[in-house]
C-alpha atoms as a PDB file:
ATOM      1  CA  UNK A   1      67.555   6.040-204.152  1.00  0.00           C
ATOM      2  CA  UNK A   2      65.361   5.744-201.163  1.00  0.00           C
ATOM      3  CA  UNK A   3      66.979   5.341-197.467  1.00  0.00           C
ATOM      4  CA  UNK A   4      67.959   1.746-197.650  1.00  0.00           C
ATOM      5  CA  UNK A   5      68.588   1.290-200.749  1.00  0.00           C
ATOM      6  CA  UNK A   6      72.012   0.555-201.193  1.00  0.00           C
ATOM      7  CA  UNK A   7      73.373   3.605-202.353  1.00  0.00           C
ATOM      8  CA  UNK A   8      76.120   3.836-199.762  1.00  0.00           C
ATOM      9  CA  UNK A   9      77.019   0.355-199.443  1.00  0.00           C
ATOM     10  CA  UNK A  10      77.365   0.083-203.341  1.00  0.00           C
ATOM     11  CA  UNK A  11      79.444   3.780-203.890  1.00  0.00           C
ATOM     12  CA  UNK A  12      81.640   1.658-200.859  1.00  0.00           C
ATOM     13  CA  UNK A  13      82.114  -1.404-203.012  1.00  0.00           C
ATOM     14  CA  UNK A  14      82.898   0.582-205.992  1.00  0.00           C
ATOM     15  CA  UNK A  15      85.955   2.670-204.492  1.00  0.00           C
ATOM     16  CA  UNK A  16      87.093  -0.014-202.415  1.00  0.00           C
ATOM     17  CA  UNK A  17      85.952   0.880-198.559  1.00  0.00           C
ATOM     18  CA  UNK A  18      83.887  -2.418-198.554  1.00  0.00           C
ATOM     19  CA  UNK A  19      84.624  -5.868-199.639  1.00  0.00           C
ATOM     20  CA  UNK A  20      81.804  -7.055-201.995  1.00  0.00           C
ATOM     21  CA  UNK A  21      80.098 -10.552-200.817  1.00  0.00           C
ATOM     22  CA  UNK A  22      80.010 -11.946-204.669  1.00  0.00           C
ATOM     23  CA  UNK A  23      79.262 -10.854-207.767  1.00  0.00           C
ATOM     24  CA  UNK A  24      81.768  -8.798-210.162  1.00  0.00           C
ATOM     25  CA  UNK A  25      82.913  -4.803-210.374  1.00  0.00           C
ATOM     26  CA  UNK A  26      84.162  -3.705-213.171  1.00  0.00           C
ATOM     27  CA  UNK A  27      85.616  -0.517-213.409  1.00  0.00           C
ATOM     28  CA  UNK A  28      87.355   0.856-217.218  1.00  0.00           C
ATOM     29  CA  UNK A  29      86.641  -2.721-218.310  1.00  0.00           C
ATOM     30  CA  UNK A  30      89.144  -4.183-215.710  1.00  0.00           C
ATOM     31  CA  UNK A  31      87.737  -6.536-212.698  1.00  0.00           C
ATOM     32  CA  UNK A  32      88.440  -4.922-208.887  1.00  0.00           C
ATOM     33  CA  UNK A  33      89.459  -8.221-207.974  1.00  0.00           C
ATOM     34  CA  UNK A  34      92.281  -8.769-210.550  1.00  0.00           C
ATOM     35  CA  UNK A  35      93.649  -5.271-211.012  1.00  0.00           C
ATOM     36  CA  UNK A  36      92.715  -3.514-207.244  1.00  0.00           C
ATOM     37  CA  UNK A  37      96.431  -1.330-207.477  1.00  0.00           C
ATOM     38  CA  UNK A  38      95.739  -0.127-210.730  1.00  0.00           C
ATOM     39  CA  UNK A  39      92.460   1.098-210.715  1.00  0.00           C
ATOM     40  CA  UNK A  40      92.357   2.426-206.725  1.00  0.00           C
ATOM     41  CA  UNK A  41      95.182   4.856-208.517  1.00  0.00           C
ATOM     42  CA  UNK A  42      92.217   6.305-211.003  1.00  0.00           C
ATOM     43  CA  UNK A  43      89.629   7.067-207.902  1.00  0.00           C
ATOM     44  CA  UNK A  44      88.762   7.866-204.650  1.00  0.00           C
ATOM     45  CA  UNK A  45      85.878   8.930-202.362  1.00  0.00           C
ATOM     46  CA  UNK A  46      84.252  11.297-200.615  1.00  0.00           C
ATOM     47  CA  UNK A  47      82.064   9.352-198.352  1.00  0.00           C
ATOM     48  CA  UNK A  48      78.993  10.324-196.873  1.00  0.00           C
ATOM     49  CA  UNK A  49      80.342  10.739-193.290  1.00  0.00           C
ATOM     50  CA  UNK A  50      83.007  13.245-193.586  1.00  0.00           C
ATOM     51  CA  UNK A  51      86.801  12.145-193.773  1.00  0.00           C
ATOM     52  CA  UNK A  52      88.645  14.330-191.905  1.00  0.00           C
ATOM     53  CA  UNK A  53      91.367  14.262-188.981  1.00  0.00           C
ATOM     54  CA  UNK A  54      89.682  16.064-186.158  1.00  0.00           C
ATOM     55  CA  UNK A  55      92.918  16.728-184.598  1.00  0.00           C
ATOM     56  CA  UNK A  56      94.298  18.581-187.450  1.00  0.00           C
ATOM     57  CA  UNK A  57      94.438  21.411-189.461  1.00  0.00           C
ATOM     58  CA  UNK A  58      92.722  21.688-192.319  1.00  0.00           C
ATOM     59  CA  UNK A  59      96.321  22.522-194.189  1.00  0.00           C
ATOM     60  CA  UNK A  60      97.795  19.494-192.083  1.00  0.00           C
ATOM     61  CA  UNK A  61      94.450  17.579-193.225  1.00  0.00           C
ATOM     62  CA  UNK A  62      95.595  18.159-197.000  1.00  0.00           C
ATOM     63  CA  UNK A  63      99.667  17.564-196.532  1.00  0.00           C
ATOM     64  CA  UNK A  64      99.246  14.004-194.524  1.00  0.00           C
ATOM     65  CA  UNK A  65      96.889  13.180-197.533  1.00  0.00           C
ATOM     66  CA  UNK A  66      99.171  14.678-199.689  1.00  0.00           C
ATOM     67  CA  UNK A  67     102.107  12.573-197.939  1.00  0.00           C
ATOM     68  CA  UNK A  68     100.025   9.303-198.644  1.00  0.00           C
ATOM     69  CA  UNK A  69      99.313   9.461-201.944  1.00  0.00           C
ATOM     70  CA  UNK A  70     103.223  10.588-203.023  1.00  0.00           C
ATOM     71  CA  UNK A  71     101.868  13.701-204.687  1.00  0.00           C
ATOM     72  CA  UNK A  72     105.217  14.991-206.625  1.00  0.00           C
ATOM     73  CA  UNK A  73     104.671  18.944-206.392  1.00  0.00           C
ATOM     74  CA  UNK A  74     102.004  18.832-202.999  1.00  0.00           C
ATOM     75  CA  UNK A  75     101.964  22.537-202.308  1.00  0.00           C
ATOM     76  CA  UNK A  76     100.829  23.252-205.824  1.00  0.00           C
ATOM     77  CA  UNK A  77      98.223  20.914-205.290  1.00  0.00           C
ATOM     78  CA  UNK A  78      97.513  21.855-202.616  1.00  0.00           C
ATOM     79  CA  UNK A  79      97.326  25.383-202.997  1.00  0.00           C
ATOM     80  CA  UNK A  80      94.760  24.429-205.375  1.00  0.00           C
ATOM     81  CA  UNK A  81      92.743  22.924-203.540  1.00  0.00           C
ATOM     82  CA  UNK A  82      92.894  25.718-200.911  1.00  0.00           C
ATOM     83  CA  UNK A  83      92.031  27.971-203.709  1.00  0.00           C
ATOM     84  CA  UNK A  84      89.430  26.021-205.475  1.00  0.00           C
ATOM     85  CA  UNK A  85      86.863  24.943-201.993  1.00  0.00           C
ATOM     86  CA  UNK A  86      88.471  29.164-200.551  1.00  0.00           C
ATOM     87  CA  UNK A  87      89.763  27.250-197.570  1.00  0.00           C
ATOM     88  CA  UNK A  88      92.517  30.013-196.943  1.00  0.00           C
ATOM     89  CA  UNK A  89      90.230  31.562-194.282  1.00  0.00           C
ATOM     90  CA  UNK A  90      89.828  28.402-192.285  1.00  0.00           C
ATOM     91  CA  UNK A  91      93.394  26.732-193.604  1.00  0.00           C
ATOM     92  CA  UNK A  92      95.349  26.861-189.986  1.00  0.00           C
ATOM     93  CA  UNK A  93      91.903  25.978-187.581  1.00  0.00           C
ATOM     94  CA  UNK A  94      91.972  22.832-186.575  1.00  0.00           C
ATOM     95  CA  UNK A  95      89.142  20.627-188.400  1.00  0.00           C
ATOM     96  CA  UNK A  96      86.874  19.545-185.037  1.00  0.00           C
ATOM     97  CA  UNK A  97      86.658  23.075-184.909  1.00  0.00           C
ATOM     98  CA  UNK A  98      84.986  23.841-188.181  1.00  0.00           C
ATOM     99  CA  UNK A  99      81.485  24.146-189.011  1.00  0.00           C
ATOM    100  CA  UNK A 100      79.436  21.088-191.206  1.00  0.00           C
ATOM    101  CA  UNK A 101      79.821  23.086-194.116  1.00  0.00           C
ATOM    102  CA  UNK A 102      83.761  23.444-194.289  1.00  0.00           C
ATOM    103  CA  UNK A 103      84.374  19.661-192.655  1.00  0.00           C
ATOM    104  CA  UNK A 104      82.343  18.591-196.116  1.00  0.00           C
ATOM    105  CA  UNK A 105      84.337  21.159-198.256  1.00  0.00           C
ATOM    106  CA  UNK A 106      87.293  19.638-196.608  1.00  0.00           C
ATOM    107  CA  UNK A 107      86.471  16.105-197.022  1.00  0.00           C
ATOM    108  CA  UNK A 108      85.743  16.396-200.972  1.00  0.00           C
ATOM    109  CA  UNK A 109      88.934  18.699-200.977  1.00  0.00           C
ATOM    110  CA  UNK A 110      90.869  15.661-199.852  1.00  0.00           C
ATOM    111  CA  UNK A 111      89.387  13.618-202.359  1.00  0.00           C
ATOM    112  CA  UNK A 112      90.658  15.369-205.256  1.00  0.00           C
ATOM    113  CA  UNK A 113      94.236  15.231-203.808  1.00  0.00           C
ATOM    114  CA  UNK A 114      95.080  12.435-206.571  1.00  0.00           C
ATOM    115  CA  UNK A 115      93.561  14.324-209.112  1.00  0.00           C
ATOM    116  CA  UNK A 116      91.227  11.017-209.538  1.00  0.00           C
ATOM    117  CA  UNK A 117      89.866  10.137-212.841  1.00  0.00           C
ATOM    118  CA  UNK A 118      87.054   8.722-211.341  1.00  0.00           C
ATOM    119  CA  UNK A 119      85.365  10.415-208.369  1.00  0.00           C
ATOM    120  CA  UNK A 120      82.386   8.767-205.915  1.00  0.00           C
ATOM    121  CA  UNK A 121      80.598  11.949-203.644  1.00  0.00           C
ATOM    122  CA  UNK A 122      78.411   9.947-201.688  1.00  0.00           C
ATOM    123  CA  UNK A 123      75.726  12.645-200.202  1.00  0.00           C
ATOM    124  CA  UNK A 124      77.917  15.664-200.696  1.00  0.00           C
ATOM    125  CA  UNK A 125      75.489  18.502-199.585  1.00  0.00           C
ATOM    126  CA  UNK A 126      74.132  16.689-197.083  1.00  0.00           C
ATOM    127  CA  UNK A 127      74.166  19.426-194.157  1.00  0.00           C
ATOM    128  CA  UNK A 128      75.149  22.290-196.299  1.00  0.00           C
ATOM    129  CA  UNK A 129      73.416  25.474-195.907  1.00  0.00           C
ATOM    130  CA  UNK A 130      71.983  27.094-199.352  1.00  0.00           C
ATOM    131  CA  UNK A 131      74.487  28.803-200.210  1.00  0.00           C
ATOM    132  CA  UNK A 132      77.673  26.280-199.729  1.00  0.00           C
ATOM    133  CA  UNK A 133      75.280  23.853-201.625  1.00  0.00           C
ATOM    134  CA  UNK A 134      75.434  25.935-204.718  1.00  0.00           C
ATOM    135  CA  UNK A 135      78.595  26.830-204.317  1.00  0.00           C
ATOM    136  CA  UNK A 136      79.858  23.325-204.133  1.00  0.00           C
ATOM    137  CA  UNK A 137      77.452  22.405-207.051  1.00  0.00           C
ATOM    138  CA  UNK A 138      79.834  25.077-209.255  1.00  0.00           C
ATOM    139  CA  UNK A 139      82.538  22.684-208.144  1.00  0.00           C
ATOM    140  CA  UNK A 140      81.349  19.903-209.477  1.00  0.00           C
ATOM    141  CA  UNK A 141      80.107  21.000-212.439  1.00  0.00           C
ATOM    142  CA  UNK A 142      83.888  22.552-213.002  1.00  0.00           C
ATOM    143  CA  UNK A 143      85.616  19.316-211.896  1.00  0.00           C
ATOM    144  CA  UNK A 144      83.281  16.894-214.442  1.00  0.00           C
ATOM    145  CA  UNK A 145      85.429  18.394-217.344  1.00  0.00           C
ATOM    146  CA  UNK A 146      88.119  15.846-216.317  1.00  0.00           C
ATOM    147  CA  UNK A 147      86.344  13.844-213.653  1.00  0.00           C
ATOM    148  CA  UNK A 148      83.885  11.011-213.837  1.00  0.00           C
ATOM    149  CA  UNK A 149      81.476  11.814-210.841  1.00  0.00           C
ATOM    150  CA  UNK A 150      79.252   9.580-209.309  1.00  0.00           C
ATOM    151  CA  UNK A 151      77.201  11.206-207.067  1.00  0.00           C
ATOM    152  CA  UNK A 152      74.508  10.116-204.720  1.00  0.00           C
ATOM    153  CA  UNK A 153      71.976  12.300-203.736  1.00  0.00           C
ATOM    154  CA  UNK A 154      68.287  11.942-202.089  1.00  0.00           C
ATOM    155  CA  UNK A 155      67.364  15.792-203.477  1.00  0.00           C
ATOM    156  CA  UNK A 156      65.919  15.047-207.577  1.00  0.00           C
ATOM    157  CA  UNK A 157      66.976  19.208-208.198  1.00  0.00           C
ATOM    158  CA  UNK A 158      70.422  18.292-207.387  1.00  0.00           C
ATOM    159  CA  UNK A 159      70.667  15.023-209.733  1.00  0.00           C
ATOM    160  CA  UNK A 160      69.264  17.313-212.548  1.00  0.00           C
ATOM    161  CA  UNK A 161      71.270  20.082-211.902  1.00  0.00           C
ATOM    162  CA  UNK A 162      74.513  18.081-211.595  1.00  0.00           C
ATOM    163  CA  UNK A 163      74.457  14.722-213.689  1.00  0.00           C
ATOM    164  CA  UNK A 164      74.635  13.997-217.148  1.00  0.00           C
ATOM    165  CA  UNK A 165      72.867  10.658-216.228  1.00  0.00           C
ATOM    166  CA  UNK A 166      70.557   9.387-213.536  1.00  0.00           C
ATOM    167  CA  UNK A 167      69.765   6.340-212.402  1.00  0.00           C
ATOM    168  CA  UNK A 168      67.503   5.351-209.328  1.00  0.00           C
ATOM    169  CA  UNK A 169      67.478   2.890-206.334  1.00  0.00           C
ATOM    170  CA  UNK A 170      65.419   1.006-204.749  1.00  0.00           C
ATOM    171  CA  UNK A 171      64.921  -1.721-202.970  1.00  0.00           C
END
């Protein structure tokens, strides 16, 4: 959708990071209000403004997430991660100290760290050069074997690359 439009303020109701006014969500069938524990374990977010702890490293970045969400076996997952956005090269820099491009990797890296049924990228190239673009667009299309995505996106090439539906906002 257009600037505006809702896009970010909805993908916020839908994974919890903003309280809806009225009006229902349902997510699987099951109302946000009524069953919030059960269904934040089946999603998160990767929000437009990147969600990162400056002070950090990127490898501290993924254990303190890690640490929150009680991941059983975290440096497997972890090491996945790592492996999956190539973080290796940037995994002891702290993350104020990265460029756009690996604070975004980093962000949607984080993301995944509950292996989430149900994923929300809101903008996720936004600032990435050409080439991270497409390389995070491999990403995605790897992760929707397992993953619902729901992406938002102002660039129409990247909906039709990336989604198996579209829909469009506007106000």
């Amino acid at each position: 959708g257009v600037n505006g439009a809702g896009n970010t303020t909805t993908i916020k109701m839908l994974s919890f990071a903003s309280v809806p006014t009225s009006g229902d969500i349902l997510i699987n069938g099951d109302n946000i209000k009524d069953n919030s524990l059960e269904i934040k374990e089946i999603l998160n977010l990767s929000p437009q403004e990147t969600a990162i702890a400056p002070n950090l490293t990127v490898k501290e970045n993924l254990e303190f997430m890690a640490g929150v969400y009680e991941i059983c076996d975290k440096d497997k997952k972890i090491n996945e991660l790592v492996e999956l956005f190539k973080l290796d090269e940037v995994l002891n820099k702290k993350s104020k100290t990265l460029s756009g491009g690996w604070q975004r990797k980093l962000s949607i890296a984080i993301a995944l760290i509950n292996n989430p049924k149900i994923l929300f990228l809101d903008e996720p190239t936004l600032g990435l050069d050409v080439i991270s673009r497409k390389e995070l667009w491999k990403i995605i299309e790897n992760l929707k074997k397992n993953t619902t995505i729901i992406l938002t996106t102002h660039y129409m090439e990247e909906a039709e690359s990336l989604s198996d539906r579209i829909g469009i906002m506007k106000s």
